[in-house]
N, C-alpha and C. Protein backbone atom coordinates (compact mmCIF):
# COMPACT_ATOMS: atom_id res chain seq x y z
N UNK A 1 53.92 87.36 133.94
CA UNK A 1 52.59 87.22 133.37
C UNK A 1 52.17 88.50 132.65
N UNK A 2 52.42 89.67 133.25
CA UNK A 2 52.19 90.73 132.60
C UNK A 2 52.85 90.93 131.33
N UNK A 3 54.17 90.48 131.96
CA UNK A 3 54.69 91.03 130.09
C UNK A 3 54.68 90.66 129.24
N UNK A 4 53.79 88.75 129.55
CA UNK A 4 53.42 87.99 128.30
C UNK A 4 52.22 88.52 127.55
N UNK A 5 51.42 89.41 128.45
CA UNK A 5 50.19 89.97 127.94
C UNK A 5 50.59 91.38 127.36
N UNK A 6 51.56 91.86 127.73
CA UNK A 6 51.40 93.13 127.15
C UNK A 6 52.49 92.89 125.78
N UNK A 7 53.20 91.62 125.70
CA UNK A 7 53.81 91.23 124.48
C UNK A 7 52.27 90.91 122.92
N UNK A 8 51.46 90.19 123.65
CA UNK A 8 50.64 89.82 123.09
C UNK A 8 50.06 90.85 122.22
N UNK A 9 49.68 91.64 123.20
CA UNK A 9 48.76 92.73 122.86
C UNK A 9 49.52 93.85 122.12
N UNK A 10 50.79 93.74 122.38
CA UNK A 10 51.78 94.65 121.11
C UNK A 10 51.75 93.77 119.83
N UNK A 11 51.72 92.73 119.77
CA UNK A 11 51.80 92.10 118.67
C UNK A 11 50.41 91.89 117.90
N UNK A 12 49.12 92.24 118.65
CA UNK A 12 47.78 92.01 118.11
C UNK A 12 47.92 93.30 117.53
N UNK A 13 48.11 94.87 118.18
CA UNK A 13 47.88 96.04 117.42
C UNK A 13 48.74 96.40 116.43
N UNK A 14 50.37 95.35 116.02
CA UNK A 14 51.11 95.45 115.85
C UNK A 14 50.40 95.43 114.12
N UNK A 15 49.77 93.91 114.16
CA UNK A 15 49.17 93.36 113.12
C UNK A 15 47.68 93.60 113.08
N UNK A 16 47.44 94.32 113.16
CA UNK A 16 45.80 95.00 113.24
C UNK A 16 46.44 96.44 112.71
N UNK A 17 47.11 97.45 113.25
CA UNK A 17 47.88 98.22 112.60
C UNK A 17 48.19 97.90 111.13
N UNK A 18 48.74 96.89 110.55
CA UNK A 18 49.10 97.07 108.97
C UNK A 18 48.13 96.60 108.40
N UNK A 19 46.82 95.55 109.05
CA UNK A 19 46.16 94.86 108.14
C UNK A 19 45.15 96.13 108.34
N UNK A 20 44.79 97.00 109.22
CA UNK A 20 43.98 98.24 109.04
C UNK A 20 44.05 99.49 108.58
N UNK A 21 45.11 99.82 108.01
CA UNK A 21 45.69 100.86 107.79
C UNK A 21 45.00 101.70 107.03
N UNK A 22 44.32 101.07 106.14
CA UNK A 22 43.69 102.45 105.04
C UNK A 22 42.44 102.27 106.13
N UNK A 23 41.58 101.89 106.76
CA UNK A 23 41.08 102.32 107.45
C UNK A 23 41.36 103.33 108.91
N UNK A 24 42.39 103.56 109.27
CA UNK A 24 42.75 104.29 110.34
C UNK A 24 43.02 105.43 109.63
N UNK A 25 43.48 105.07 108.24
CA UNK A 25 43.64 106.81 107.64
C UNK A 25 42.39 107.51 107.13
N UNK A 26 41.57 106.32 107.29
CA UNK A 26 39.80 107.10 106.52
C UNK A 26 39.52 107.78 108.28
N UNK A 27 39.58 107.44 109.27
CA UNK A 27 39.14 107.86 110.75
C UNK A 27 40.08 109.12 111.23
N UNK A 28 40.90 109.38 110.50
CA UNK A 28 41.87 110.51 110.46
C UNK A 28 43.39 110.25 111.23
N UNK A 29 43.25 111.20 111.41
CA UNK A 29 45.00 111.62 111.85
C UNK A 29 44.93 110.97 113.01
N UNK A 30 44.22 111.87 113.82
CA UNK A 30 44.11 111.60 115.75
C UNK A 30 44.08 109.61 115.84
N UNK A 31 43.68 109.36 115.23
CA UNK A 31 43.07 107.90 115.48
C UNK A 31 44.46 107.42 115.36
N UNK A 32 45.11 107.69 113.97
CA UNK A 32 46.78 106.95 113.66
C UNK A 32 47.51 106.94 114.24
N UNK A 33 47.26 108.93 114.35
CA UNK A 33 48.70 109.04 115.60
C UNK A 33 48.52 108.62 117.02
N UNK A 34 47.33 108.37 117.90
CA UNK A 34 47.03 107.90 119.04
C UNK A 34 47.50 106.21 118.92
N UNK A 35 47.33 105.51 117.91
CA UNK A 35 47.95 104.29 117.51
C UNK A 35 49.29 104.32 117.51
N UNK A 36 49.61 105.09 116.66
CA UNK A 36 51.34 105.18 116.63
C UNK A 36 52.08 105.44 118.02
N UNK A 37 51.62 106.39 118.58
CA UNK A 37 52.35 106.82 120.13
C UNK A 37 52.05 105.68 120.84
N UNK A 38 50.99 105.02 120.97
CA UNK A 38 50.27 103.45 121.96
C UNK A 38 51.39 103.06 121.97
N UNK A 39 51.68 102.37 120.56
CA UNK A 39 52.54 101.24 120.19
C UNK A 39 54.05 101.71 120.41
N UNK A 40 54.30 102.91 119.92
CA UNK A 40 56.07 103.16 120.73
C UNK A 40 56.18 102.85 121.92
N UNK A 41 55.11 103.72 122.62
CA UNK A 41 55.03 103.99 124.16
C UNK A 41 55.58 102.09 124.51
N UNK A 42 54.42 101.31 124.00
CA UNK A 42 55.09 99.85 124.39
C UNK A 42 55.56 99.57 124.04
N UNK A 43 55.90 99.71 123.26
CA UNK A 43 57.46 98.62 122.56
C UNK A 43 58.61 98.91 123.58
N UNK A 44 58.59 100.47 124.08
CA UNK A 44 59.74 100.91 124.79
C UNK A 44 59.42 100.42 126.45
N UNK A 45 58.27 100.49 126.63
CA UNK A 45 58.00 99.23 127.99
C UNK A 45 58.64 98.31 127.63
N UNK A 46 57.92 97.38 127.18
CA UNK A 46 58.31 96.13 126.25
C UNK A 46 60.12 96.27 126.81
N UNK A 47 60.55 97.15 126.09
CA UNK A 47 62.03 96.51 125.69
C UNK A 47 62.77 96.56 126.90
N UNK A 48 62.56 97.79 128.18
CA UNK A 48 62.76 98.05 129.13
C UNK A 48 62.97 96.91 129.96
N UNK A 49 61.48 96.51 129.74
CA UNK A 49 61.34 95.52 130.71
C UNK A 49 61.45 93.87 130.62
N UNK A 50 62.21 93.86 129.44
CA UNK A 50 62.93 92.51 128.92
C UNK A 50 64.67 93.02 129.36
N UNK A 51 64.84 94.16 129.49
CA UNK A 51 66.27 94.66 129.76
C UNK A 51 66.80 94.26 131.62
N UNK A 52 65.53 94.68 132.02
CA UNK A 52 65.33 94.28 133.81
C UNK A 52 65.70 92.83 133.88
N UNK A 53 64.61 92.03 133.45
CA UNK A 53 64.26 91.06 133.78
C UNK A 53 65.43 89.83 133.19
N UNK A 54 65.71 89.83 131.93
CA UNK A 54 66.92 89.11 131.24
C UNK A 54 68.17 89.67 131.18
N UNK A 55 68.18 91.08 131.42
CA UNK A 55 70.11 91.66 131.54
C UNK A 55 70.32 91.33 133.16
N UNK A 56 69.36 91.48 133.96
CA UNK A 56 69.62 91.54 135.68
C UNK A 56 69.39 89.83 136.70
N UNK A 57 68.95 89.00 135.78
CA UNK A 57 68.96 87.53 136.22
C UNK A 57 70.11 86.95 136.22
């Protein structure tokens, strides 16, 4: 259940990310790069924990 939500929610900022973009660059740097690190940070959850769950079943 969790990782359907935290799939979700990578994929909402994923696409909120490109459709916002010249606005995150008018709010500056801190705002982008706090976006940018979010979204690695999960993706690499994300991938981890599709690695557990589907390489170890």
């Amino acid at each position: 259940m969790i990782l359907k939500l935290l799939s979700i929610a990578f994929i909402i900022l994923f696409v909120a990310r490109i459709l916002f973009a010249k606005k995150f660059k008018e709010m500056g740097k801190a705002a982008d790069r706090t976006l940018n690190l979010f979204l690695v940070a999960l993706a690499i959850y994300l991938g981890l924990q599709a690695v557990f769950v589907y390489g170890f079943s």
